[in-house]
N, C-alpha and C. Protein backbone atom coordinates (compact mmCIF):
# COMPACT_ATOMS: atom_id res chain seq x y z
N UNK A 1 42.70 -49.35 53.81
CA UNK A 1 42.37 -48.05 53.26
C UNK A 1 43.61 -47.48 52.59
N UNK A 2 43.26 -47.04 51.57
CA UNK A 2 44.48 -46.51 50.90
C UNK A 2 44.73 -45.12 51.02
N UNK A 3 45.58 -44.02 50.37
CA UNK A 3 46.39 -42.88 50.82
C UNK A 3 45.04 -41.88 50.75
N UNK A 4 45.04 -40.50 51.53
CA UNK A 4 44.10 -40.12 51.87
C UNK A 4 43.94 -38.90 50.84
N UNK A 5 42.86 -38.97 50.29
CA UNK A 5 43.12 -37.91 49.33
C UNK A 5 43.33 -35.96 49.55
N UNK A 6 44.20 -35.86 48.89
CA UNK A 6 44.95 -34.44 49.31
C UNK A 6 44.58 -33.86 47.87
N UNK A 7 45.22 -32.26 48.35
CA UNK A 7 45.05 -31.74 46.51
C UNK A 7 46.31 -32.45 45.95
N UNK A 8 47.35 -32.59 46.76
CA UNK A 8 48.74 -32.82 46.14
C UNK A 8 48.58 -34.72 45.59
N UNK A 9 47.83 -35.02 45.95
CA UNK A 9 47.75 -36.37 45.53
C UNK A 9 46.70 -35.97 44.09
N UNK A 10 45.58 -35.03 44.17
CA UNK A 10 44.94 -34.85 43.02
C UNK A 10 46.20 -34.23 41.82
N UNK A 11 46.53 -33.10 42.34
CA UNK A 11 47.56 -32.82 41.13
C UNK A 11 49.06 -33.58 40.82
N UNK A 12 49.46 -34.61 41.59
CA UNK A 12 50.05 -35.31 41.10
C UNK A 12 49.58 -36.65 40.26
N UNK A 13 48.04 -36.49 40.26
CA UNK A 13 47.76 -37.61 39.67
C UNK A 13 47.62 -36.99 38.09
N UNK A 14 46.88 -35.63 38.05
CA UNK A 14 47.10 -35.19 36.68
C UNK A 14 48.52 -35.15 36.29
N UNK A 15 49.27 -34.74 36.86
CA UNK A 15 50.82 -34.55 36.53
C UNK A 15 51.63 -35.77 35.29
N UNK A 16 51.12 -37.02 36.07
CA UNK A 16 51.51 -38.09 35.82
C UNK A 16 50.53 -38.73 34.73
N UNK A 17 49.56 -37.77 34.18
CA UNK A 17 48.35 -37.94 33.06
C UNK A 17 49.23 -36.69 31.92
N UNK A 18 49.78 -35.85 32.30
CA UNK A 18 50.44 -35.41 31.71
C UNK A 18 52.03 -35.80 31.31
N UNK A 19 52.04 -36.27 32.02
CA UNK A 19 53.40 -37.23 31.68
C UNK A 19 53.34 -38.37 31.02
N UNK A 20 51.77 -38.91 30.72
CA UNK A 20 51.47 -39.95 29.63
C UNK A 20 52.42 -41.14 30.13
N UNK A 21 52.50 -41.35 31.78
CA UNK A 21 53.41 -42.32 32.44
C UNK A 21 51.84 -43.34 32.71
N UNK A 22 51.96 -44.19 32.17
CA UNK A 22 50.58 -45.11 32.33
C UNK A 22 51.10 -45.93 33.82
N UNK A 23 52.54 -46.13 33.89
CA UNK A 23 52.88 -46.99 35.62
C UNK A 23 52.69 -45.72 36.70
N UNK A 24 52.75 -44.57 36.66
CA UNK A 24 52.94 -43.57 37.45
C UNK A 24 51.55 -43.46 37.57
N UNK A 25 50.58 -43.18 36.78
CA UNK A 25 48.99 -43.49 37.06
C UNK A 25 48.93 -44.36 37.82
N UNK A 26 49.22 -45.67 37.49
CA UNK A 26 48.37 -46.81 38.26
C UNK A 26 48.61 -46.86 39.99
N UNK A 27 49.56 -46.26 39.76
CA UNK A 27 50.65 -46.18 41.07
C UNK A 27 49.20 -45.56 42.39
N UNK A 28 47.90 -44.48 41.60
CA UNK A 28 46.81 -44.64 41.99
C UNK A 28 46.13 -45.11 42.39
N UNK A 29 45.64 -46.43 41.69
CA UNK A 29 44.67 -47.14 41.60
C UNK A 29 44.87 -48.60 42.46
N UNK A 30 43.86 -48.77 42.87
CA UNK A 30 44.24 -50.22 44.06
C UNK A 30 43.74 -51.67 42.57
N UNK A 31 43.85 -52.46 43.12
CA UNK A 31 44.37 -53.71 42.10
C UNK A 31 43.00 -53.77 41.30
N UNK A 32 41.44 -53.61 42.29
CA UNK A 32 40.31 -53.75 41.55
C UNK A 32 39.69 -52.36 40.86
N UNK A 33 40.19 -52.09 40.55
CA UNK A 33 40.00 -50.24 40.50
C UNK A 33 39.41 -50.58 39.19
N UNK A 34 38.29 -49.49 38.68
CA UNK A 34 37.71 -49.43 37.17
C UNK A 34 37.86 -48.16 37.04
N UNK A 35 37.98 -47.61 35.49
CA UNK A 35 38.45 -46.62 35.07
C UNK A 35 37.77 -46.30 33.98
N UNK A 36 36.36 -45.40 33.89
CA UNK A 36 35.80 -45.14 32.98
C UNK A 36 35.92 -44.05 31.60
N UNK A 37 36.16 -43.92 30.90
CA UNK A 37 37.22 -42.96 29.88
C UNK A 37 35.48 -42.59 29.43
N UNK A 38 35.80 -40.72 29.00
CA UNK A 38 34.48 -40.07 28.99
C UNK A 38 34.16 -40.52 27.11
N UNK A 39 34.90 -41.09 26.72
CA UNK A 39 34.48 -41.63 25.87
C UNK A 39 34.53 -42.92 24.79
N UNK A 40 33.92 -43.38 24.07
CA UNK A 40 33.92 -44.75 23.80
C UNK A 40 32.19 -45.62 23.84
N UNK A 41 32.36 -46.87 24.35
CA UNK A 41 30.87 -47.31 24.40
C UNK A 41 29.84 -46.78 25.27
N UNK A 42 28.86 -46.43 24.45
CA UNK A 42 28.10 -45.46 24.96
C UNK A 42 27.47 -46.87 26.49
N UNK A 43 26.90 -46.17 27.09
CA UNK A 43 26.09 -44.42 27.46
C UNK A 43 27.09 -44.27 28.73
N UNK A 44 28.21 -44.90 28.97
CA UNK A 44 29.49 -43.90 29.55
C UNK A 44 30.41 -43.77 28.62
N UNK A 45 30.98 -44.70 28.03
CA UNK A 45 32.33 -44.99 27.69
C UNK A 45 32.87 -46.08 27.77
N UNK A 46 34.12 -46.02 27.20
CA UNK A 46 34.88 -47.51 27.34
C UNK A 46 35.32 -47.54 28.97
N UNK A 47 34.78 -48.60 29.38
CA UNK A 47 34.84 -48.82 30.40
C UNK A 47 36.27 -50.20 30.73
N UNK A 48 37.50 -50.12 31.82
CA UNK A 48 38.74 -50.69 31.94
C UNK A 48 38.18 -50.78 33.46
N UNK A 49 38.34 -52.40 33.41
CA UNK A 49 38.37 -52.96 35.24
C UNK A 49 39.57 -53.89 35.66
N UNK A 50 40.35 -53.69 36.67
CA UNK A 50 41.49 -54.21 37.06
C UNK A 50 40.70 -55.32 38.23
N UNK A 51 39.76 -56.52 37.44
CA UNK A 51 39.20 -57.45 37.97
C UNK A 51 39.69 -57.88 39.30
N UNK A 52 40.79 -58.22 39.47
CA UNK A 52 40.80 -58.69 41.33
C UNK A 52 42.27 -58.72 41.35
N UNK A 53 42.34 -59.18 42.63
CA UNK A 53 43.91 -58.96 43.13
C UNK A 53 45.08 -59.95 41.91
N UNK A 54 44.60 -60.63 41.08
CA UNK A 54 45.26 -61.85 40.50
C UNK A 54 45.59 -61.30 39.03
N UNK A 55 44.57 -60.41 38.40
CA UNK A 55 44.81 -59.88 37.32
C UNK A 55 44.88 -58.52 37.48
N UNK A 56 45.47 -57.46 38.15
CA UNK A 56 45.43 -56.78 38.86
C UNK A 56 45.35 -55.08 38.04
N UNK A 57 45.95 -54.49 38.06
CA UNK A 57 45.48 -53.30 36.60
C UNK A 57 46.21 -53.12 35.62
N UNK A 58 46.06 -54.12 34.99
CA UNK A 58 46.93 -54.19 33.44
C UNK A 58 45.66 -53.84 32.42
N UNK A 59 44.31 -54.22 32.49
CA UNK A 59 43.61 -53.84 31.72
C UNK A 59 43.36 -52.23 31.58
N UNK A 60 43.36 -51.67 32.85
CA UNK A 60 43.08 -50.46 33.12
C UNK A 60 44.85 -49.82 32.16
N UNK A 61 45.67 -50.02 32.77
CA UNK A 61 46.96 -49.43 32.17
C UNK A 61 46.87 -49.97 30.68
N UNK A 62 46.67 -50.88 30.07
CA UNK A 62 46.28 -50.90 28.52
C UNK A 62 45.65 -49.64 27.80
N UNK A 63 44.25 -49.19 28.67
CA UNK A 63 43.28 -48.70 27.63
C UNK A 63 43.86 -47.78 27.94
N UNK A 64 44.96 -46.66 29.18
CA UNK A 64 45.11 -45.47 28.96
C UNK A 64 46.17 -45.58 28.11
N UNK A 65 47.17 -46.73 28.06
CA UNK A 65 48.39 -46.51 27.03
C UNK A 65 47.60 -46.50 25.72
N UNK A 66 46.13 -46.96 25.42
CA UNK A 66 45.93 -46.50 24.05
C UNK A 66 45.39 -45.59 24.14
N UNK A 67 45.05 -44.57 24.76
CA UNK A 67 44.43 -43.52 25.05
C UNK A 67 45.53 -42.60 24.33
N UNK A 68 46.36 -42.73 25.12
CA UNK A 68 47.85 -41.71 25.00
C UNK A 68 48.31 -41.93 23.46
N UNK A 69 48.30 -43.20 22.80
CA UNK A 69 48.42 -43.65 21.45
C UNK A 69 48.20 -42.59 20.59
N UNK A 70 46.43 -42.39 21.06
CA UNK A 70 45.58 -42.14 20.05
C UNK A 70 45.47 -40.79 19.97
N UNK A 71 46.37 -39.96 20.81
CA UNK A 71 46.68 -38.42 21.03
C UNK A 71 47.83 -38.16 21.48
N UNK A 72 48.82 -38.32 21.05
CA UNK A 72 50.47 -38.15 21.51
C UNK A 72 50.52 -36.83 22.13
N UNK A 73 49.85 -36.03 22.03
CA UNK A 73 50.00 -34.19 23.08
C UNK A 73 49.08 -34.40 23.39
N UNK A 74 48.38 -35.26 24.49
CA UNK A 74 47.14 -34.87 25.20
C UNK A 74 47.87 -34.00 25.98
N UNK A 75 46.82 -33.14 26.66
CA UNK A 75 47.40 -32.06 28.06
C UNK A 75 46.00 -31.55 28.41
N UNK A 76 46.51 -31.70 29.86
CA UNK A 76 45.52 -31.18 30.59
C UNK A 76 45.63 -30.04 31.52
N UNK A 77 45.12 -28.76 31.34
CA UNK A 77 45.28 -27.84 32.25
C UNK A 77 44.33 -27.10 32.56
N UNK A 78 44.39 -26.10 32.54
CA UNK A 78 43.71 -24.99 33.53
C UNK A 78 42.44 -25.82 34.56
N UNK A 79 43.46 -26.65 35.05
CA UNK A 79 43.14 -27.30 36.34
C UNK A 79 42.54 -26.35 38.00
N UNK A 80 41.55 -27.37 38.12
CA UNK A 80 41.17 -27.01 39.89
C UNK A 80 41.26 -28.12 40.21
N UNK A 81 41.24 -28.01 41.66
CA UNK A 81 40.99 -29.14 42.52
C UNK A 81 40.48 -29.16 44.02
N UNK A 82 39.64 -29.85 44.01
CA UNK A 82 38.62 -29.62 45.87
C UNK A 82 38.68 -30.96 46.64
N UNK A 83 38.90 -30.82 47.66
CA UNK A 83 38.65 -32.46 48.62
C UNK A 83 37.90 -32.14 49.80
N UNK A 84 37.19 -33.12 49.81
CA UNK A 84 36.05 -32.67 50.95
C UNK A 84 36.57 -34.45 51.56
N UNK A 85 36.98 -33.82 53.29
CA UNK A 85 37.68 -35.01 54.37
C UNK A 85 39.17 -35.45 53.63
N UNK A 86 38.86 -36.92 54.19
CA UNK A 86 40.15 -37.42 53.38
C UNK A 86 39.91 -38.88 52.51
N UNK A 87 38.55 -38.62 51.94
CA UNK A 87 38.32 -39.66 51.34
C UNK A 87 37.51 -39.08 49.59
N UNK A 88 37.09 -38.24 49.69
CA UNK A 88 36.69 -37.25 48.08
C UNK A 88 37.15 -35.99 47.63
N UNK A 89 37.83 -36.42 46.33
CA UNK A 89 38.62 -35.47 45.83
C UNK A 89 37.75 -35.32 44.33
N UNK A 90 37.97 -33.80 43.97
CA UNK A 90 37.53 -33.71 42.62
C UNK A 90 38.12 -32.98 41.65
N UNK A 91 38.34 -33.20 40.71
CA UNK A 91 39.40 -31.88 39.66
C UNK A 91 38.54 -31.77 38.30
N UNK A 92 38.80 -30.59 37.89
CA UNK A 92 38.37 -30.54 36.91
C UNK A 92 39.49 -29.72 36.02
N UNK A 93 39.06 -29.90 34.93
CA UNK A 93 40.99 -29.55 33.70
C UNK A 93 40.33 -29.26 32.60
N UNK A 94 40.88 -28.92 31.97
CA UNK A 94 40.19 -28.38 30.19
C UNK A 94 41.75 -29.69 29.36
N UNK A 95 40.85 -30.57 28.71
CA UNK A 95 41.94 -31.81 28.07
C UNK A 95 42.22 -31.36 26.54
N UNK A 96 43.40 -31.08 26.37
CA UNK A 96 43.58 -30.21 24.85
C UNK A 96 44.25 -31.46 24.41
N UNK A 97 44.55 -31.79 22.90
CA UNK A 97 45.34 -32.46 22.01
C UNK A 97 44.96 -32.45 20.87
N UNK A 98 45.53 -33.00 20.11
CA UNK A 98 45.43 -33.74 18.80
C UNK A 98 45.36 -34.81 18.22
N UNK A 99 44.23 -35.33 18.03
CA UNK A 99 44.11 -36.66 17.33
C UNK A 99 45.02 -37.48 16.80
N UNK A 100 45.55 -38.71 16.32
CA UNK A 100 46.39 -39.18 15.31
C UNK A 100 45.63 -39.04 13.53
N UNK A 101 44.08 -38.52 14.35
CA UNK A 101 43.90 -38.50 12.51
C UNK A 101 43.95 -37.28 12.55
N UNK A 102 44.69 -36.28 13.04
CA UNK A 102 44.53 -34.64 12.85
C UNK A 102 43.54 -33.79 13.51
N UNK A 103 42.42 -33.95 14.67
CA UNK A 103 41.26 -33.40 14.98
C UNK A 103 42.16 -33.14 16.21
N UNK A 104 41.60 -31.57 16.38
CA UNK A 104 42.22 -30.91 17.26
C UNK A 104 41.06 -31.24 18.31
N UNK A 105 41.29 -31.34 19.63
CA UNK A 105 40.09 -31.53 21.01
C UNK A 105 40.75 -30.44 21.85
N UNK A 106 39.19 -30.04 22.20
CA UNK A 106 39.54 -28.94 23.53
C UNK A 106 38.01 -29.56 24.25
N UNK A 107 38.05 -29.96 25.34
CA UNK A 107 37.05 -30.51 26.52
C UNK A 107 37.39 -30.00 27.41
N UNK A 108 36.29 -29.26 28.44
CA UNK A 108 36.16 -29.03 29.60
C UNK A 108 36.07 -29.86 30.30
């Protein structure tokens, strides 16, 4: 079982999404971990799986380093965060940036 989820583990995980640190993320995620991005191939998104202990999350740390690429000021704030026990955590953030082709994003 891995670390138990806290708020301080939720807001250090945005922290480190704000820090556009793609190793400080993963530092999250256990080796098989999937990581669904709210957008991309439909009807979720581009979907990143850190297949098994052998190939472990390099795919997942790829698609957010192009994530971060493709919006050099992402930021995320006017953050909450709730954990119910020590196993579900939830946050929610308003994700502001700027495109590399110029389109400004504001998402709840």
């Amino acid at each position: 079982m891995g670390e138990a989820v806290t708020r301080e583990v939720l807001t250090g995980f945005l922290e480190a999404f704000n820090n556009q640190d793609p190793i400080a993320i993963m530092g999250y995620f256990a080796s098989d971990c999937v990581f669904v991005m709210p957008r991309g191939a439909r009807p979720r998104g581009d979907q990143y799986v850190g297949k098994d202990q052998y190939v472990g999350k390099e795919e997942v740390r790829a698609g957010l380093a192009q994530r971060f690429a493709g919006m050099p000021n992402l930021h995320y704030g006017d953050d909450r965060h709730w954990v119910c026990g020590d196993a579900i955590g939830v946050s929610e953030w308003t994700l502001t940036g700027t495109s590399t082709a110029g389109q400004q994003i504001e998402v709840r």
